[in-house]
C-alpha atoms as a PDB file:
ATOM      1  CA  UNK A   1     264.120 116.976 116.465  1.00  0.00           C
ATOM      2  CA  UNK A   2     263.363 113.906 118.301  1.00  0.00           C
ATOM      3  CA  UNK A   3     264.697 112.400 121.133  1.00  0.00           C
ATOM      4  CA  UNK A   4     264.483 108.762 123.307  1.00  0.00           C
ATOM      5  CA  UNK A   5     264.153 109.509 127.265  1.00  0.00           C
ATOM      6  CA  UNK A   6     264.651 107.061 129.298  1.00  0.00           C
ATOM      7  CA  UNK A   7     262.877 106.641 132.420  1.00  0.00           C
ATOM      8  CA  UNK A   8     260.686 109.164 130.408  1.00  0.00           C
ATOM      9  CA  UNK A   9     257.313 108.012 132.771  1.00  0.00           C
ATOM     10  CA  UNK A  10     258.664 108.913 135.993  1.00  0.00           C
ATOM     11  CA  UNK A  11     258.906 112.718 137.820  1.00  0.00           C
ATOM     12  CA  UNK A  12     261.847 114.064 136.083  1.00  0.00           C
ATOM     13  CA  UNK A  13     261.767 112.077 132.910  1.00  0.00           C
ATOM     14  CA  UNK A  14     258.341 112.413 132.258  1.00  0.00           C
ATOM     15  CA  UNK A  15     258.613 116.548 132.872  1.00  0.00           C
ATOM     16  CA  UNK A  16     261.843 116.907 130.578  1.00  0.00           C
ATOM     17  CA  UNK A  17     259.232 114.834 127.900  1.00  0.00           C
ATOM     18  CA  UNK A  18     256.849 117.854 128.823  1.00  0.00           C
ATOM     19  CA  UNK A  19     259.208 120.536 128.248  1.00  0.00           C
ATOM     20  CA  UNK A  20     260.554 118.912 124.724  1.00  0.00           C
ATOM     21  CA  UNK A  21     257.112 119.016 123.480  1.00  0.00           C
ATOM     22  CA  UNK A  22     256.465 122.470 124.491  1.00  0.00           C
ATOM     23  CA  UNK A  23     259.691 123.573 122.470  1.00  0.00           C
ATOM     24  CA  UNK A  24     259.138 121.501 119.162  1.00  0.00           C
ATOM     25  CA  UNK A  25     261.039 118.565 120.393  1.00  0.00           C
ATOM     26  CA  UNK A  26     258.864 115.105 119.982  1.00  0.00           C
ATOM     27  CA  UNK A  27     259.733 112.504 122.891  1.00  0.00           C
ATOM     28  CA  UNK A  28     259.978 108.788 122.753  1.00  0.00           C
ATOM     29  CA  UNK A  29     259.836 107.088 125.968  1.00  0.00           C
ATOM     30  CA  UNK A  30     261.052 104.332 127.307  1.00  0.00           C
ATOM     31  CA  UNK A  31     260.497 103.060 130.992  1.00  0.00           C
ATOM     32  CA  UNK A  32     259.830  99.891 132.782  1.00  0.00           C
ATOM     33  CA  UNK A  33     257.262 101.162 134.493  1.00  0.00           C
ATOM     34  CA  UNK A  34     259.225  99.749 137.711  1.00  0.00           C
ATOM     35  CA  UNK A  35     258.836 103.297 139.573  1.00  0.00           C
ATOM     36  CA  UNK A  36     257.596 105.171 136.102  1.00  0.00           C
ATOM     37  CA  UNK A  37     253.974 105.738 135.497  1.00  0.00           C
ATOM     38  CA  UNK A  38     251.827 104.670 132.388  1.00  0.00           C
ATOM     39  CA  UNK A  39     249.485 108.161 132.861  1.00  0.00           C
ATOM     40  CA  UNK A  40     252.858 109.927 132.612  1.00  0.00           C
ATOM     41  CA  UNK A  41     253.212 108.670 129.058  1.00  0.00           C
ATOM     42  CA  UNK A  42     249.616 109.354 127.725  1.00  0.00           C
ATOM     43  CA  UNK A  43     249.406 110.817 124.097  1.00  0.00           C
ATOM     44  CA  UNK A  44     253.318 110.054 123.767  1.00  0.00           C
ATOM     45  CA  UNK A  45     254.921 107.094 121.556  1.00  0.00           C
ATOM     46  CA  UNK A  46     256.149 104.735 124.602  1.00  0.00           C
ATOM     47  CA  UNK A  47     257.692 101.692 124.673  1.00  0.00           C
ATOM     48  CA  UNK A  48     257.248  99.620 127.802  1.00  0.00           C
ATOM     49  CA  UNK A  49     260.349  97.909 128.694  1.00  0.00           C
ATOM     50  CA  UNK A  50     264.332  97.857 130.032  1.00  0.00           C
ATOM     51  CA  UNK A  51     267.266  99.988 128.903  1.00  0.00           C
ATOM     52  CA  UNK A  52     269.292  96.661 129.230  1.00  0.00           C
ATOM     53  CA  UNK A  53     266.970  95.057 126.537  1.00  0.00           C
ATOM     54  CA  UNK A  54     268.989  94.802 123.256  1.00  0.00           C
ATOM     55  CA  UNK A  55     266.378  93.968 120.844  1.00  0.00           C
ATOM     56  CA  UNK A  56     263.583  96.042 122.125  1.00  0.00           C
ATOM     57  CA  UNK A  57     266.531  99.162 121.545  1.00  0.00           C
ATOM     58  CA  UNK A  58     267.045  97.550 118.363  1.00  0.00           C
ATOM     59  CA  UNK A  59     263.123  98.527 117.450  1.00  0.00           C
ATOM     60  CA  UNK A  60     263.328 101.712 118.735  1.00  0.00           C
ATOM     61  CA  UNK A  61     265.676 102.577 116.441  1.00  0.00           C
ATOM     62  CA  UNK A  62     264.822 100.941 113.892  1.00  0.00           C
ATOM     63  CA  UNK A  63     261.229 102.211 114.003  1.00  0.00           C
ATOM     64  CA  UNK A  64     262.476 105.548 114.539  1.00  0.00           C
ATOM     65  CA  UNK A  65     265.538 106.379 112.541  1.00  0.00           C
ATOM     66  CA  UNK A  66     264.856 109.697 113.140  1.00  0.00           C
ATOM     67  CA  UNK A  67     265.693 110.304 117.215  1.00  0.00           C
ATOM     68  CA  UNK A  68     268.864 112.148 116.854  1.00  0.00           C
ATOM     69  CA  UNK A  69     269.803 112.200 120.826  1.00  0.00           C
ATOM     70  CA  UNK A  70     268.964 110.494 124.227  1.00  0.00           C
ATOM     71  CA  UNK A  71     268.433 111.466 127.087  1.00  0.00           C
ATOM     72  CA  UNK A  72     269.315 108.942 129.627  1.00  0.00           C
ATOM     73  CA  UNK A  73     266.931 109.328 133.142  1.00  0.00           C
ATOM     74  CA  UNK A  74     266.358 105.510 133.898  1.00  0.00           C
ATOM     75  CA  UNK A  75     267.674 105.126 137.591  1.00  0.00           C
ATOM     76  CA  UNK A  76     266.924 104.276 140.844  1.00  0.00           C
ATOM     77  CA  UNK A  77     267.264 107.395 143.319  1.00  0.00           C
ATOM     78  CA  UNK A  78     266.249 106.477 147.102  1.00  0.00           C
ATOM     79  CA  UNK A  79     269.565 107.129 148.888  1.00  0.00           C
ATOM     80  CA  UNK A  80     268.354 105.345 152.194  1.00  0.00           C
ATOM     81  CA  UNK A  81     267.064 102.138 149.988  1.00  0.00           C
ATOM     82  CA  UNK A  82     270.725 102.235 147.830  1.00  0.00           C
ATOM     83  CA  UNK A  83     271.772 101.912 151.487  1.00  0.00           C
ATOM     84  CA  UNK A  84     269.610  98.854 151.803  1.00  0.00           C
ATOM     85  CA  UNK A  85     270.108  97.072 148.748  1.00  0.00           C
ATOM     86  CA  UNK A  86     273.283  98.405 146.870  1.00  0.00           C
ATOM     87  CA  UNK A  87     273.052  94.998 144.523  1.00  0.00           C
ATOM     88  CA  UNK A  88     270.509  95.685 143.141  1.00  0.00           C
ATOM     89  CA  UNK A  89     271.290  99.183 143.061  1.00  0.00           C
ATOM     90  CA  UNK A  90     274.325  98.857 140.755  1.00  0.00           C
ATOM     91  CA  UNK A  91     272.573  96.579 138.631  1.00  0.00           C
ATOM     92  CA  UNK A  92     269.676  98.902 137.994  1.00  0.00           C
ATOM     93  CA  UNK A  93     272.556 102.239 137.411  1.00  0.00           C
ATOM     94  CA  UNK A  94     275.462 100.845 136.511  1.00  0.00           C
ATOM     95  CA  UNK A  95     274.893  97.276 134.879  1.00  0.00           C
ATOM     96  CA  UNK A  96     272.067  98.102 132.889  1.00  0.00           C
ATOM     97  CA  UNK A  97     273.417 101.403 132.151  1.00  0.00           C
ATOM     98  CA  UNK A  98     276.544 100.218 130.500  1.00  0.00           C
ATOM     99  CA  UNK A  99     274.249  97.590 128.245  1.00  0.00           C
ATOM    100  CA  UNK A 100     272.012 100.845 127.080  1.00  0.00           C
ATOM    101  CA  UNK A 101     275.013 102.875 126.226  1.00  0.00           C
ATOM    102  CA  UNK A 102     276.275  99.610 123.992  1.00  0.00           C
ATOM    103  CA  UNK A 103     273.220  98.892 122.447  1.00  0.00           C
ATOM    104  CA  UNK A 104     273.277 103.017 121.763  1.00  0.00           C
ATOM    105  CA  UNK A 105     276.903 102.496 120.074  1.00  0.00           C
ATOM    106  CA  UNK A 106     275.823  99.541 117.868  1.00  0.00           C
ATOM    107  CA  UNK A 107     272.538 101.852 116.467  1.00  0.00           C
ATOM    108  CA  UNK A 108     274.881 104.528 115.474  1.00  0.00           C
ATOM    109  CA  UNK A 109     273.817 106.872 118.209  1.00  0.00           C
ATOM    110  CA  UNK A 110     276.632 109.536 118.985  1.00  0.00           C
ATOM    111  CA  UNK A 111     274.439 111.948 121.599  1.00  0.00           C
ATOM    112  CA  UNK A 112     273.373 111.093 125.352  1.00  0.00           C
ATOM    113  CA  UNK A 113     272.821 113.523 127.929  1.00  0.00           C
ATOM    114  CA  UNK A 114     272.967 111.314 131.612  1.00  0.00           C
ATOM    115  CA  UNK A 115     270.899 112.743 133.977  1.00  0.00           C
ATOM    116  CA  UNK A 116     273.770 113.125 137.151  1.00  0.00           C
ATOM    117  CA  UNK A 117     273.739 113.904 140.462  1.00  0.00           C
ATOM    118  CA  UNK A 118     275.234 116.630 142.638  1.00  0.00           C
ATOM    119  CA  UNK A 119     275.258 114.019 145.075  1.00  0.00           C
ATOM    120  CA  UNK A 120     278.589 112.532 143.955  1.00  0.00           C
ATOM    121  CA  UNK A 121     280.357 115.719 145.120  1.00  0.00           C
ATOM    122  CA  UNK A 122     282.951 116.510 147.734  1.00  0.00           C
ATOM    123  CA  UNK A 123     281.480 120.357 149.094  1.00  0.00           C
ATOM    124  CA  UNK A 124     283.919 123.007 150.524  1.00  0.00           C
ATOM    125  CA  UNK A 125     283.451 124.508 153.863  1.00  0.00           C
ATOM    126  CA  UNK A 126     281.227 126.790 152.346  1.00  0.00           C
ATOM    127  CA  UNK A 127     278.994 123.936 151.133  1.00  0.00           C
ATOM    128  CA  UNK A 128     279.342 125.343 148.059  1.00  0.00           C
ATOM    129  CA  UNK A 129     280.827 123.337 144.503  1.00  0.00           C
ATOM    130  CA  UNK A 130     281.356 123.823 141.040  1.00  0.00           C
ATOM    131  CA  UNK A 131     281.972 121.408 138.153  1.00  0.00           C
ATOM    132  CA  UNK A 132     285.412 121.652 138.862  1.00  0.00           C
ATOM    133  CA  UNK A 133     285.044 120.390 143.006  1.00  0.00           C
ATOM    134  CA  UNK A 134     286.621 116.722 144.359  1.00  0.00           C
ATOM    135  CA  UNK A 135     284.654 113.953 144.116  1.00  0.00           C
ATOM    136  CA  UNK A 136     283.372 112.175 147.125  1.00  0.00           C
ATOM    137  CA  UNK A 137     279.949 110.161 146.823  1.00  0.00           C
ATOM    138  CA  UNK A 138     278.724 109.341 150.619  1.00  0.00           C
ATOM    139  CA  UNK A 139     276.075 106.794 149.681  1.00  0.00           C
ATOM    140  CA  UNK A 140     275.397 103.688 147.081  1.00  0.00           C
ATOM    141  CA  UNK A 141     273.112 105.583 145.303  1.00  0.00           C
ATOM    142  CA  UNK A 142     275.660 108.124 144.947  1.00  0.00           C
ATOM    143  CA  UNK A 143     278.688 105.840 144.022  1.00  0.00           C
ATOM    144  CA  UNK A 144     276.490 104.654 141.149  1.00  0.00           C
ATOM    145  CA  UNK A 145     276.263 107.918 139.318  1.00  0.00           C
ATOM    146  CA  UNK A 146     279.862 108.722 139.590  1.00  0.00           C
ATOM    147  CA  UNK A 147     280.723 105.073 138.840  1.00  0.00           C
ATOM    148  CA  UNK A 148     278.564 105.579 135.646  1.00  0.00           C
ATOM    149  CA  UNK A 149     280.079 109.314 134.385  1.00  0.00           C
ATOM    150  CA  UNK A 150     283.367 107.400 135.204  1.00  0.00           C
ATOM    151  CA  UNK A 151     282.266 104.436 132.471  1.00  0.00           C
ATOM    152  CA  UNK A 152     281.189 106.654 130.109  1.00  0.00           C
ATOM    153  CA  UNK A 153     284.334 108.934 130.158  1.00  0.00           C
ATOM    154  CA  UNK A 154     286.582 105.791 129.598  1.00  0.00           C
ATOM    155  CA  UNK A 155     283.556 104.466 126.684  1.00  0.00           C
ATOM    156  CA  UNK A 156     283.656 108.203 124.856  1.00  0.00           C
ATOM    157  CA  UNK A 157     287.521 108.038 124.827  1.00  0.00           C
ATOM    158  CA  UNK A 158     287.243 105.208 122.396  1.00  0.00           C
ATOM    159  CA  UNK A 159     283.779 105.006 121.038  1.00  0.00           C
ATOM    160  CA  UNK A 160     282.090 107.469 118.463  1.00  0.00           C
ATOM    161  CA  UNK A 161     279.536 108.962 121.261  1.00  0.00           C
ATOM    162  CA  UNK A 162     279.440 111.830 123.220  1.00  0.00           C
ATOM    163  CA  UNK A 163     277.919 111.559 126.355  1.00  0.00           C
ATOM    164  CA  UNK A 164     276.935 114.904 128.565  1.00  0.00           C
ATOM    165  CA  UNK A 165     276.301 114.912 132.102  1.00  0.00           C
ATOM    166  CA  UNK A 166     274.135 117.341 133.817  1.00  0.00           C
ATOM    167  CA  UNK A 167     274.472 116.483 137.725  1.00  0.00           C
ATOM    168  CA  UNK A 168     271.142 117.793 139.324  1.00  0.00           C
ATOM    169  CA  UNK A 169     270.615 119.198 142.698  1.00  0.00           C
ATOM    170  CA  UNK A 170     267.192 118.396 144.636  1.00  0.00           C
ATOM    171  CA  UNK A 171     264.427 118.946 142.263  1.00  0.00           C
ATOM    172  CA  UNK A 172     260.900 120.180 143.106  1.00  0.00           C
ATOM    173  CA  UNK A 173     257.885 121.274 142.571  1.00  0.00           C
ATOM    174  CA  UNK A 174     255.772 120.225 139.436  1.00  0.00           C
ATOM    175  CA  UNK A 175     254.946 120.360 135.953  1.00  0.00           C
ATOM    176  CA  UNK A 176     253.134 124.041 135.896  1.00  0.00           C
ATOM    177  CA  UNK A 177     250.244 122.933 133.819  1.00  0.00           C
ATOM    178  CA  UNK A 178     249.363 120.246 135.893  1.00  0.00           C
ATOM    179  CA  UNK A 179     250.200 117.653 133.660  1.00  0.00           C
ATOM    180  CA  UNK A 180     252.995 115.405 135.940  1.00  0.00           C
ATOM    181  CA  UNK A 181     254.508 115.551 139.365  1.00  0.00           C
ATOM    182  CA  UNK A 182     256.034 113.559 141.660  1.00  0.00           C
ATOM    183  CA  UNK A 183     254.136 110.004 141.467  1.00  0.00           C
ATOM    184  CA  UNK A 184     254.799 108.816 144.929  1.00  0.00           C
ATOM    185  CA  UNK A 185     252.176 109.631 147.401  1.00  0.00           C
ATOM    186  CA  UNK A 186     254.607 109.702 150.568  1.00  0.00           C
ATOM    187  CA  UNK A 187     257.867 110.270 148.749  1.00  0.00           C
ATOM    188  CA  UNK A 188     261.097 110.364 151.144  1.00  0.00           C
ATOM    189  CA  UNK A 189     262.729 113.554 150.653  1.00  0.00           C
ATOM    190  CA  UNK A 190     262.111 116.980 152.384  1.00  0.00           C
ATOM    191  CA  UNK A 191     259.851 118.482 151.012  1.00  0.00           C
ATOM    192  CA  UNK A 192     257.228 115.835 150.354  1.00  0.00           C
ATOM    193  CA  UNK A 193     257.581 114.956 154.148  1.00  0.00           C
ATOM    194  CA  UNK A 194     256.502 118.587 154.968  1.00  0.00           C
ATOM    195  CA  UNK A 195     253.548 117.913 152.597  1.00  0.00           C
ATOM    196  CA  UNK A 196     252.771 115.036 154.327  1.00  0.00           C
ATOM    197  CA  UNK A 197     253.208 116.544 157.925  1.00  0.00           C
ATOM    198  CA  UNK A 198     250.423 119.386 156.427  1.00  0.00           C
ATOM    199  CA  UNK A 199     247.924 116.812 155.420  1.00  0.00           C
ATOM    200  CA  UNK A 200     247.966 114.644 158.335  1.00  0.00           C
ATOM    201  CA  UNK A 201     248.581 117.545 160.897  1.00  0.00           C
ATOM    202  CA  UNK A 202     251.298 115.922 162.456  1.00  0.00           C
ATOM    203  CA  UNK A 203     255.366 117.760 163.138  1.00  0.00           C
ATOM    204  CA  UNK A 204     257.531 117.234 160.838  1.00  0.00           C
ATOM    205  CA  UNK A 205     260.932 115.578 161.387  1.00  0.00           C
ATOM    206  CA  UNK A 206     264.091 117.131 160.873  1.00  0.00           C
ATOM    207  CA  UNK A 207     266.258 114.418 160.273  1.00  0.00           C
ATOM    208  CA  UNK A 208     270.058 115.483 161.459  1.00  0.00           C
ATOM    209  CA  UNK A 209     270.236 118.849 163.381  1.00  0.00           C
ATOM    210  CA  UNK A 210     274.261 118.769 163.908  1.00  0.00           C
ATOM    211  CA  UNK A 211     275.683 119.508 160.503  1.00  0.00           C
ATOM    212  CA  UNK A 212     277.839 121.916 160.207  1.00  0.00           C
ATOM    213  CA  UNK A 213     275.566 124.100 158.687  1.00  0.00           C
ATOM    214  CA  UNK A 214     274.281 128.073 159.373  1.00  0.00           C
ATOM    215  CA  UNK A 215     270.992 126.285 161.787  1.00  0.00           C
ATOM    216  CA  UNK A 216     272.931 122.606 161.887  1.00  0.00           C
ATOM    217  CA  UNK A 217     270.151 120.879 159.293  1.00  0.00           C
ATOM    218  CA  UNK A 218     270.937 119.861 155.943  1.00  0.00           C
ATOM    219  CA  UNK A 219     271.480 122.096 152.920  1.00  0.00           C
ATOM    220  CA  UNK A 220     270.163 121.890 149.669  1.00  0.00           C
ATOM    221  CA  UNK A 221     269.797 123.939 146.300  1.00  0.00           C
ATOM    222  CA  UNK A 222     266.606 123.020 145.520  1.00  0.00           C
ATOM    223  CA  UNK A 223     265.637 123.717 141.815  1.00  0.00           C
ATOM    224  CA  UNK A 224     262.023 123.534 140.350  1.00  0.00           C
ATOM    225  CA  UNK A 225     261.643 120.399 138.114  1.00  0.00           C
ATOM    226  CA  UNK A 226     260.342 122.690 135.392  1.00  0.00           C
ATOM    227  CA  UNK A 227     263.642 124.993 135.275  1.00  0.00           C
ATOM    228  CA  UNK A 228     265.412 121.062 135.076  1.00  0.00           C
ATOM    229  CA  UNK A 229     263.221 120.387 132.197  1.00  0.00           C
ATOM    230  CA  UNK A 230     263.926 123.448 130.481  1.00  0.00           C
ATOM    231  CA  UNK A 231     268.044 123.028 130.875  1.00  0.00           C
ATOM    232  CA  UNK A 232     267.395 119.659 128.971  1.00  0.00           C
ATOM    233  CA  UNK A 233     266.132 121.492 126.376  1.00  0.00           C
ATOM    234  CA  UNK A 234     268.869 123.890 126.024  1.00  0.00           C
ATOM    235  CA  UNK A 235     271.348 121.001 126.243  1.00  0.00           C
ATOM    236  CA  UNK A 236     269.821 119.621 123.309  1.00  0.00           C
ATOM    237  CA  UNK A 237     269.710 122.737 121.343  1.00  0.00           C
ATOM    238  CA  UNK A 238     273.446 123.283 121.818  1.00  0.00           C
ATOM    239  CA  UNK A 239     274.534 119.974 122.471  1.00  0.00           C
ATOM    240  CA  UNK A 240     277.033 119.876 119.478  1.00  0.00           C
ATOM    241  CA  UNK A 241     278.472 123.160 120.435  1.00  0.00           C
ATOM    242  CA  UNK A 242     279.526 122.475 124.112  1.00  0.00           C
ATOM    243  CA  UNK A 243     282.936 122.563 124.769  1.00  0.00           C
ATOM    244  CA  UNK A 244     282.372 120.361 128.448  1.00  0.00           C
ATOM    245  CA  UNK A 245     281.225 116.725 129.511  1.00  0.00           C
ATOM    246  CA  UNK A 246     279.732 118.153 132.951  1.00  0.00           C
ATOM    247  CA  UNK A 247     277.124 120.684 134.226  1.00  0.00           C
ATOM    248  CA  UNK A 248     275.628 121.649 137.309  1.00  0.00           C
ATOM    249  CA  UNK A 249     271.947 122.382 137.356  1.00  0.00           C
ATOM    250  CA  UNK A 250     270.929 123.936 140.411  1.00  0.00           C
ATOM    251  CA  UNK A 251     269.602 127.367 141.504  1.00  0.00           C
ATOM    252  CA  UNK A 252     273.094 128.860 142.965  1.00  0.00           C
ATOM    253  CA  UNK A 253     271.657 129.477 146.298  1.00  0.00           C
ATOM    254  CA  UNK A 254     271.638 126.979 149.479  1.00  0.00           C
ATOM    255  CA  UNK A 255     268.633 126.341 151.287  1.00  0.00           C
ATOM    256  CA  UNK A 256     268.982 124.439 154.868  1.00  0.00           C
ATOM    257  CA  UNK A 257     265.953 122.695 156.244  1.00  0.00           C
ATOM    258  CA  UNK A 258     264.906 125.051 158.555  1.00  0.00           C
ATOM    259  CA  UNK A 259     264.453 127.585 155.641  1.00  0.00           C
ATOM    260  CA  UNK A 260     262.675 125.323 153.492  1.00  0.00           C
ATOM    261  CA  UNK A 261     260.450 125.013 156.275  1.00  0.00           C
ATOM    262  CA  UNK A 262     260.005 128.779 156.977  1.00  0.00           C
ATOM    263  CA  UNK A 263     259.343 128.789 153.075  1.00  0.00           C
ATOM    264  CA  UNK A 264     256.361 126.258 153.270  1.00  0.00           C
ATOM    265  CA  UNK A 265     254.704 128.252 156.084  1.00  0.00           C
ATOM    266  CA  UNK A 266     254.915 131.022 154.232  1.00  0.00           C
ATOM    267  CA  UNK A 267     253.029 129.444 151.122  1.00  0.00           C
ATOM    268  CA  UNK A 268     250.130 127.234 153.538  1.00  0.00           C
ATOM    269  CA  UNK A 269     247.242 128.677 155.222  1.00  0.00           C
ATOM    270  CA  UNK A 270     248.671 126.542 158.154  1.00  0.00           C
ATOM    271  CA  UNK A 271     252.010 126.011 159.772  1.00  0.00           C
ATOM    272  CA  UNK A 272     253.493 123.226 160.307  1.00  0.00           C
ATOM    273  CA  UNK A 273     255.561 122.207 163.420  1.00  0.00           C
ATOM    274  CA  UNK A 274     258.783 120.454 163.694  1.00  0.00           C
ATOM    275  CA  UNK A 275     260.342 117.857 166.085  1.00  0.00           C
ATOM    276  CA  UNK A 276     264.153 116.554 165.586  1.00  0.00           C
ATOM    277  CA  UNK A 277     265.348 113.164 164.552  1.00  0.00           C
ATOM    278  CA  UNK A 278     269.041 112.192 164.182  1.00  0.00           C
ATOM    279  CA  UNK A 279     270.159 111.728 160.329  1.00  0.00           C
ATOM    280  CA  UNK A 280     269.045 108.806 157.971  1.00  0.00           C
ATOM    281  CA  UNK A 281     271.425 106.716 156.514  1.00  0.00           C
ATOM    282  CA  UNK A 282     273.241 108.079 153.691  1.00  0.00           C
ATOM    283  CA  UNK A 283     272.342 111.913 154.467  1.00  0.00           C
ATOM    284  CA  UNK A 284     275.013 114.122 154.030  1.00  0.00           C
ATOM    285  CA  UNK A 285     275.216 117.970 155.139  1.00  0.00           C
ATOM    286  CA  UNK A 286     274.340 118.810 151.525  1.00  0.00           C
ATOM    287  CA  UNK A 287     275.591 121.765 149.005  1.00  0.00           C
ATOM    288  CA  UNK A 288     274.844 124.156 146.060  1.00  0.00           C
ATOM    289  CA  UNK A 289     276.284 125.373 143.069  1.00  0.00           C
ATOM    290  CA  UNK A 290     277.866 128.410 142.474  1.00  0.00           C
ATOM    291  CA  UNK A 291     279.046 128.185 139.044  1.00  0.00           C
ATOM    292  CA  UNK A 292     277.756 130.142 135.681  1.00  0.00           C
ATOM    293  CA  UNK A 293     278.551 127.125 133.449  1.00  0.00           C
ATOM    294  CA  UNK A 294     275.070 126.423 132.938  1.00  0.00           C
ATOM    295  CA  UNK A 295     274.467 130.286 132.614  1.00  0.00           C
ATOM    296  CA  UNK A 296     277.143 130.693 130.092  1.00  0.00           C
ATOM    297  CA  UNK A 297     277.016 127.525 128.185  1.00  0.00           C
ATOM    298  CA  UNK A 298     273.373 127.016 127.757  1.00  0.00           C
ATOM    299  CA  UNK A 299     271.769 130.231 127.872  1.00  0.00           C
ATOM    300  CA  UNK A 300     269.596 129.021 130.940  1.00  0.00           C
ATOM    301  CA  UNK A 301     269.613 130.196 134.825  1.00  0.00           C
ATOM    302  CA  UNK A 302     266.424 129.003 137.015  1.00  0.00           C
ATOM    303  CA  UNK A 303     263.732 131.220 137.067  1.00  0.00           C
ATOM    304  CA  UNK A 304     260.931 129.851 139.784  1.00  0.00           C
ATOM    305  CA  UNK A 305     261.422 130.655 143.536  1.00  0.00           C
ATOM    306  CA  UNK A 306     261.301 128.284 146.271  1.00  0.00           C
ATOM    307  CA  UNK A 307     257.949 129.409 147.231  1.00  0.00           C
ATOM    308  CA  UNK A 308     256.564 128.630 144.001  1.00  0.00           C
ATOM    309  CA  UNK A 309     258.073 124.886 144.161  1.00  0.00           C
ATOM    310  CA  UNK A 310     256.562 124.385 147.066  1.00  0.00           C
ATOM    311  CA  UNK A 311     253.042 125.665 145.718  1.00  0.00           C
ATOM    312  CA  UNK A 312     253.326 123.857 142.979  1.00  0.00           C
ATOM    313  CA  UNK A 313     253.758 120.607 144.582  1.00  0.00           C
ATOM    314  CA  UNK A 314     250.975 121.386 147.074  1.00  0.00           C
ATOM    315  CA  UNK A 315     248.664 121.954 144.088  1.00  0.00           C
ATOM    316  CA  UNK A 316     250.100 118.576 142.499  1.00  0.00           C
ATOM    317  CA  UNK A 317     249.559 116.714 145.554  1.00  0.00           C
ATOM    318  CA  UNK A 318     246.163 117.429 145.939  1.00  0.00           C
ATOM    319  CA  UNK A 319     245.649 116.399 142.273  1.00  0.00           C
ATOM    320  CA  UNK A 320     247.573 113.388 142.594  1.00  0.00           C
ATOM    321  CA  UNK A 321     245.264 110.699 143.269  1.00  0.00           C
ATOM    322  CA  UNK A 322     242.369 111.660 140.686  1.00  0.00           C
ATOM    323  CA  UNK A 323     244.844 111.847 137.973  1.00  0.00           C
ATOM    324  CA  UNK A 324     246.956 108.647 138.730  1.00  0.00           C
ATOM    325  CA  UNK A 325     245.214 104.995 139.077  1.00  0.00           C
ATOM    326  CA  UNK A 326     246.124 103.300 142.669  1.00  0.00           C
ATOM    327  CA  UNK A 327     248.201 100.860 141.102  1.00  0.00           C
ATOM    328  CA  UNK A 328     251.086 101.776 143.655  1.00  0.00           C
ATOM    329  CA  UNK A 329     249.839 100.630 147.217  1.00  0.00           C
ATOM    330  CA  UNK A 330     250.959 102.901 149.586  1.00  0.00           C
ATOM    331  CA  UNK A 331     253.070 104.811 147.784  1.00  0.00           C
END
């Protein structure tokens, strides 16, 4: 089998590219190289360019007749920049999102998997959801993805594709071997602040301390970008045989900030300390999953711990720099 992943040079795309070639799948990737890294795509076919760019899909195809699904991961994530600049936002999601899935249509291509977010939900008191929960997007970012599952409903209603989302939770950790992670060297969420608080031996903010939560900070179902990968995988495998447009990858279990913190002192040979900040723009209180769907449907549960997503991206960290070229500033 082969598949096209877009946004294939960045953290998540670049893993799920990882994971395919592990299991026999060969990768094509495509990425602008906007946030995407050119190391990422090393000893895979790449194309360097825009999902919006109609003839340069055109060649794809045409040069590889043979990719028999896509897996769509081109986005912009950075809920407190969506906040910033929603324009250009929705024309990096949504605009140029509806263009790929056209120039898809017109190739004859009948399978995309959209990488989703968990984001766009509506969480019950128990901070829990399921594929099945309201949606209520609380940021830009967030509005884009469910703007985009919305499109591609109403486009797979009356055009020969299929298009299957899989709405993540908060990926982390790293590719196991060592061969991608998160390319950012100060990357805004969590857990890569708590890496940065370690190396500089400064506290570490909590940002929001008033949800209505178990300890009042966020919570999160933090999955390990490997298990992600590996539910990509599966969704290929069985893509023809699903009998639903949406599934939650996450781990089932909610982790609030506080935890995730007791978790990293419990991997480092030094604690870190923490100070409180109020909440960024665009945070929510968070949730998890606590449906089987994935379980049932793919054959695939997560399978690495917290702990060990945390040690992985320690280990990635400190390999960061003398595997990527500092092409990124201060990133």
């Amino acid at each position: 089998m082969r598949v096209l992943i877009t946004g294939g040079a960045g953290y998540i795309g670049s893993t799920i590219a990882s994971a395919c070639l592990d299991a026999g799948i060969d990768p094509v990737i495509l990425d602008n190289l906007v946030t995407g890294r050119r190391e990422f795509a090393e000893g895979r076919l790449f194309y360097e360019g825009d999902i919006s760019d109609g003839p340069l899909i055109d060649k794809i195809f045409a040069e590889n007749p043979d990719i028999e699904a896509v897996v769509h991961c081109a986005a912009l994530i950075v809920v407190p920049d969506s906040v910033a600049d929603p324009i250009g936002y929705y024309r990096a999601n949504v605009t140029k999102s509806l263009e790929f899935v056209d120039h898809l249509i017109r190739n004859g291509r009948t399978r995309m998997i959209f990488s989703s977010s968990a984001s766009i939900y509506q969480a019950g008191a128990d901070h829990t959801v399921t594929e099945e929960s309201p949606l209520d997007p609380q940021s830009p970012y967030a509005r884009t993805k469910a703007v985009c599952e919305g499109m591609f409903a109403d486009i797979s209603a009356s055009r020969p594709i299929r298009i299957l989302s899989l709405r993540y939770f908060n990926p982390i950790g790293a590719d196991p071997q060592m061969r991608t992670g998160l390319q950012l060297r100060r990357p805004s969420h969590a857990l890569g602040k708590m890496i940065e608080a370690y190396e500089e031996r400064v506290p570490f903010r909590i940002t929001g301390t008033d949800w209505p939560t178990s300890d009042g900070t966020g919570i999160r179902d933090y999955i390990h970008v490997w298990d992600l990968a590996t539910a990509h995988v599966a969704a290929l495998r069985r893509f023809d045989e699903l009998d639903t447009d949406v599934i939650n990858l996450g781990t089932g279990a909610g982790t609030t900030v506080r935890e995730l913190v007791d978790a990293f002192n419990r991997v480092v040979d030094r604690p870190i300390e923490v100070v409180e900040a109020p909440a960024r723009p665009g945070d929510v209180a968070g949730a998890y999953t606590r449906s089987d769907l994935a379980h049932r449907l793919l054959g695939w549960q997560a399978r690495y711990s917290i702990e060990e997503g945390i040690r992985h991206s320690l280990e990635w960290a400190a390999l960061r720099d003398s595997r990527l070229e500092p092409a990124d500033g201060a990133s």
